[in-house]
C-alpha atoms as a PDB file:
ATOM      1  CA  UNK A   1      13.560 101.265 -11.203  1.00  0.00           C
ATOM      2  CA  UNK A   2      11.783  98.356 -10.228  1.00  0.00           C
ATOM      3  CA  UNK A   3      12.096  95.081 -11.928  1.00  0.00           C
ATOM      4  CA  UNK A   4      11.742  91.286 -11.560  1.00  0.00           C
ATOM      5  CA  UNK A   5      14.449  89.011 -11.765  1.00  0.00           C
ATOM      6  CA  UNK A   6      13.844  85.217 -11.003  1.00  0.00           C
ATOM      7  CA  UNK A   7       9.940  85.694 -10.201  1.00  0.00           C
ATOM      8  CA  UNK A   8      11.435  88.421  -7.315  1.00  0.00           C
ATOM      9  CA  UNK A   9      11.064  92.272  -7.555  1.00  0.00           C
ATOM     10  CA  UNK A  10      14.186  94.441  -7.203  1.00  0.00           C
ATOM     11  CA  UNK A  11      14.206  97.990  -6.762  1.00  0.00           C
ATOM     12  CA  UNK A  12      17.284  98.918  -8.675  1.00  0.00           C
ATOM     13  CA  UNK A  13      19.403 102.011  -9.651  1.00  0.00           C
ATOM     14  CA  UNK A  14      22.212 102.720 -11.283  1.00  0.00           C
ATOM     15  CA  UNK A  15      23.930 104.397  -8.419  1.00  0.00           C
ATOM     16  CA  UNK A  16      22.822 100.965  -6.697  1.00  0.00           C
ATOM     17  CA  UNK A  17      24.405  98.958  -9.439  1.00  0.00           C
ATOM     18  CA  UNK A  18      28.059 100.759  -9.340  1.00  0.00           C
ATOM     19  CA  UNK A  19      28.442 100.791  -5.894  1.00  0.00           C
ATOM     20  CA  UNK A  20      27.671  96.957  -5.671  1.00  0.00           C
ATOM     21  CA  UNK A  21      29.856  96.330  -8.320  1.00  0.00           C
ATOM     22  CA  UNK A  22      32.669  98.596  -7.025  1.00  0.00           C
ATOM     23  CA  UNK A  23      35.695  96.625  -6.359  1.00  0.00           C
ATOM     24  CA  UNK A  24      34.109  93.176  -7.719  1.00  0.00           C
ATOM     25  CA  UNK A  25      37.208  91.746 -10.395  1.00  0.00           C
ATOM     26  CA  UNK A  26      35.248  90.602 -13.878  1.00  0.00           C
ATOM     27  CA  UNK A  27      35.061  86.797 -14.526  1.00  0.00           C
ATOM     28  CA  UNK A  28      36.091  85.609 -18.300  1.00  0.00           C
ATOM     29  CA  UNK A  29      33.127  86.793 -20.718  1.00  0.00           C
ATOM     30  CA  UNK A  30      31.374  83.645 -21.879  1.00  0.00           C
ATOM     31  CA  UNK A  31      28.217  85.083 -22.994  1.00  0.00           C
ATOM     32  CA  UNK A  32      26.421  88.134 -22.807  1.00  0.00           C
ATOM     33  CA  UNK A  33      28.011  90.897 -20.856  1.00  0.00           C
ATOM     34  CA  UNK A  34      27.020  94.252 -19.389  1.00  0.00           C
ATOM     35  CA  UNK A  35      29.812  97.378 -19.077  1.00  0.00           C
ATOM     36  CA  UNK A  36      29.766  98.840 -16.207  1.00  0.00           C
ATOM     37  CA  UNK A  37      32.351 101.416 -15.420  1.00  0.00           C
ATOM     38  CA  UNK A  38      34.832 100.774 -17.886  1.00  0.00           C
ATOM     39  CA  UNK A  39      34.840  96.961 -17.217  1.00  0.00           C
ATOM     40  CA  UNK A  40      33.001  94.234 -18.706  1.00  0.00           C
ATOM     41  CA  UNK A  41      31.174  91.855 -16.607  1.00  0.00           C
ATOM     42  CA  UNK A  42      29.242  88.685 -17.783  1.00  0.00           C
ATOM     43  CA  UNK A  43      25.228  89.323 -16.660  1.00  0.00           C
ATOM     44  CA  UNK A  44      25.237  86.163 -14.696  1.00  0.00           C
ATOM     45  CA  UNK A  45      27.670  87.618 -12.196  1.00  0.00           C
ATOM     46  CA  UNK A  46      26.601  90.880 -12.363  1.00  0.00           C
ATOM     47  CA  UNK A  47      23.081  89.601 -11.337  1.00  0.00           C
ATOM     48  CA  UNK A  48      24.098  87.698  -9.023  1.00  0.00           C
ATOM     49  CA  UNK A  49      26.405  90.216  -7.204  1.00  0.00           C
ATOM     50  CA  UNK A  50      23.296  92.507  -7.719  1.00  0.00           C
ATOM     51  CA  UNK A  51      20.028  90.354  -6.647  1.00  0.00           C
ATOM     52  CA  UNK A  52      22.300  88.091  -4.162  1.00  0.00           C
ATOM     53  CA  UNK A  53      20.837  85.132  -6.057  1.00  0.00           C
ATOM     54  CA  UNK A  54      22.169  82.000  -7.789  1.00  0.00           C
ATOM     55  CA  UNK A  55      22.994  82.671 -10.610  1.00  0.00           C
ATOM     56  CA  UNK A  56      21.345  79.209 -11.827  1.00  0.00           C
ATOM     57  CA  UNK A  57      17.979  81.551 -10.500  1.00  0.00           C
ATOM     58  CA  UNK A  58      17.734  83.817 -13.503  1.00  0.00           C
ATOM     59  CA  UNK A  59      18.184  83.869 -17.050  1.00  0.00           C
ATOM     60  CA  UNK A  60      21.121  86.293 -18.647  1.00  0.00           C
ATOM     61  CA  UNK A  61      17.932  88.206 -20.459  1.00  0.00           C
ATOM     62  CA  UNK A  62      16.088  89.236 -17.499  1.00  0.00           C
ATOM     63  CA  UNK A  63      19.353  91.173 -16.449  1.00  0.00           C
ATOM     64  CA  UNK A  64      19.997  92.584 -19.435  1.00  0.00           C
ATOM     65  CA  UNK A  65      16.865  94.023 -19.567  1.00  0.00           C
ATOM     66  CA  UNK A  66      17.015  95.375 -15.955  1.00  0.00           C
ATOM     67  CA  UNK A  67      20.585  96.812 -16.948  1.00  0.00           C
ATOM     68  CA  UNK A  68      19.146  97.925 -20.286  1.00  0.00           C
ATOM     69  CA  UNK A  69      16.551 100.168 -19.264  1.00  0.00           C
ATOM     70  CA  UNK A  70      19.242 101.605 -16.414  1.00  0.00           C
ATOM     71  CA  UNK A  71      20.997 102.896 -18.900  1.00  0.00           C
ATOM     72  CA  UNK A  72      24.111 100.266 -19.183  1.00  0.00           C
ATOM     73  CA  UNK A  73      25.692  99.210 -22.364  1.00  0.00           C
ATOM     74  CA  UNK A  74      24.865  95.260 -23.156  1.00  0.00           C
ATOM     75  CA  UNK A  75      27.208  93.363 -25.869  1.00  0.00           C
ATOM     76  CA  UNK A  76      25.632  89.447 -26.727  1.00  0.00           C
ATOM     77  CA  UNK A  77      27.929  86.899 -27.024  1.00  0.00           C
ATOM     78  CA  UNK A  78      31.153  87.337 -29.061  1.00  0.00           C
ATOM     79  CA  UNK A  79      30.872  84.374 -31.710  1.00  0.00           C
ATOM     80  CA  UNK A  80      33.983  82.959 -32.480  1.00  0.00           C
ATOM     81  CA  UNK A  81      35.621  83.137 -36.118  1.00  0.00           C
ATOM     82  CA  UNK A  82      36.082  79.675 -37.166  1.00  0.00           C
ATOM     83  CA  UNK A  83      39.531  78.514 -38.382  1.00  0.00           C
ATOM     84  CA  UNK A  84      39.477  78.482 -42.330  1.00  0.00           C
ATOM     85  CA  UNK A  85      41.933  76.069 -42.841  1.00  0.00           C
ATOM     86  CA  UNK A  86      40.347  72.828 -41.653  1.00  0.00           C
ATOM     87  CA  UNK A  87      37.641  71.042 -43.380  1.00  0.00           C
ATOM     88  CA  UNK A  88      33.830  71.010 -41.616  1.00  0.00           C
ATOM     89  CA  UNK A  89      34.397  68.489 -39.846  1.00  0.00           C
ATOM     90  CA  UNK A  90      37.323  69.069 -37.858  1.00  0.00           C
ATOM     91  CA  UNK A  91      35.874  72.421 -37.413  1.00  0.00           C
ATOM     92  CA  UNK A  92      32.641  70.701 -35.257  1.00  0.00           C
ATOM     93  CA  UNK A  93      35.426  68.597 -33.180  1.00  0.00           C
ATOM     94  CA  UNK A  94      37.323  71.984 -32.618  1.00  0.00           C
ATOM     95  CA  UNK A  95      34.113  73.843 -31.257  1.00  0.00           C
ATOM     96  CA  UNK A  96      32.954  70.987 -29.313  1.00  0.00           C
ATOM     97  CA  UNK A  97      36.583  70.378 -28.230  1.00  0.00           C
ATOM     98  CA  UNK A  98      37.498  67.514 -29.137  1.00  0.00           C
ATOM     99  CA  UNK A  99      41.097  66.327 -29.235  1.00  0.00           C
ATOM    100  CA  UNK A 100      43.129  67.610 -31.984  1.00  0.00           C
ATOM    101  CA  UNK A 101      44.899  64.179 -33.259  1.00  0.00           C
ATOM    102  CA  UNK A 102      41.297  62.879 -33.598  1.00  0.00           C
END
């Protein structure tokens, strides 16, 4: 399937895709991710692993579209559940990590 990622066409498969990701270990999910195999991968690396590119090069929605239409299963990012114990503001310092004594 063809596709453009960072202004640059890719001819891609999904063949293509597992055996570039074969024996790559999965960074910490951040953000979106992308299953491939039975391993979840953030986009970013995946596309960059894939296209050889920065990963600074491409947004996380032109690869999930390219791994989309191959026929891989995309998750966006996990929100967190806030704590419900502390009042709204300590619950902005926590997400923004801030100290907890503040």
């Amino acid at each position: 399937m063809r596709c453009v990622i960072a202004r640059f066409p890719f001819d891609l498969t999904k063949s293509g895709v597992l055996e570039a990701m074969k024996g790559i270990k999965p960074e910490e999910v951040s953000g979106d991710s992308v299953i491939i195999g039975r391993r979840v991968y953030p986009v970013k690396q995946v596309g960059e692993v894939v296209t050889r590119q920065d990963r600074r090069d491409f947004s996380a929605g032109e690869v999930v579209r390219a791994m989309t239409k191959l026929g891989f299963t995309c998750r966006g990012p996990q929100a967190a559940t806030p704590t419900p114990s502390l009042d709204p503001m300590q619950q902005a310092s926590a997400l923004l990590g801030a100290p907890a004594d503040v």
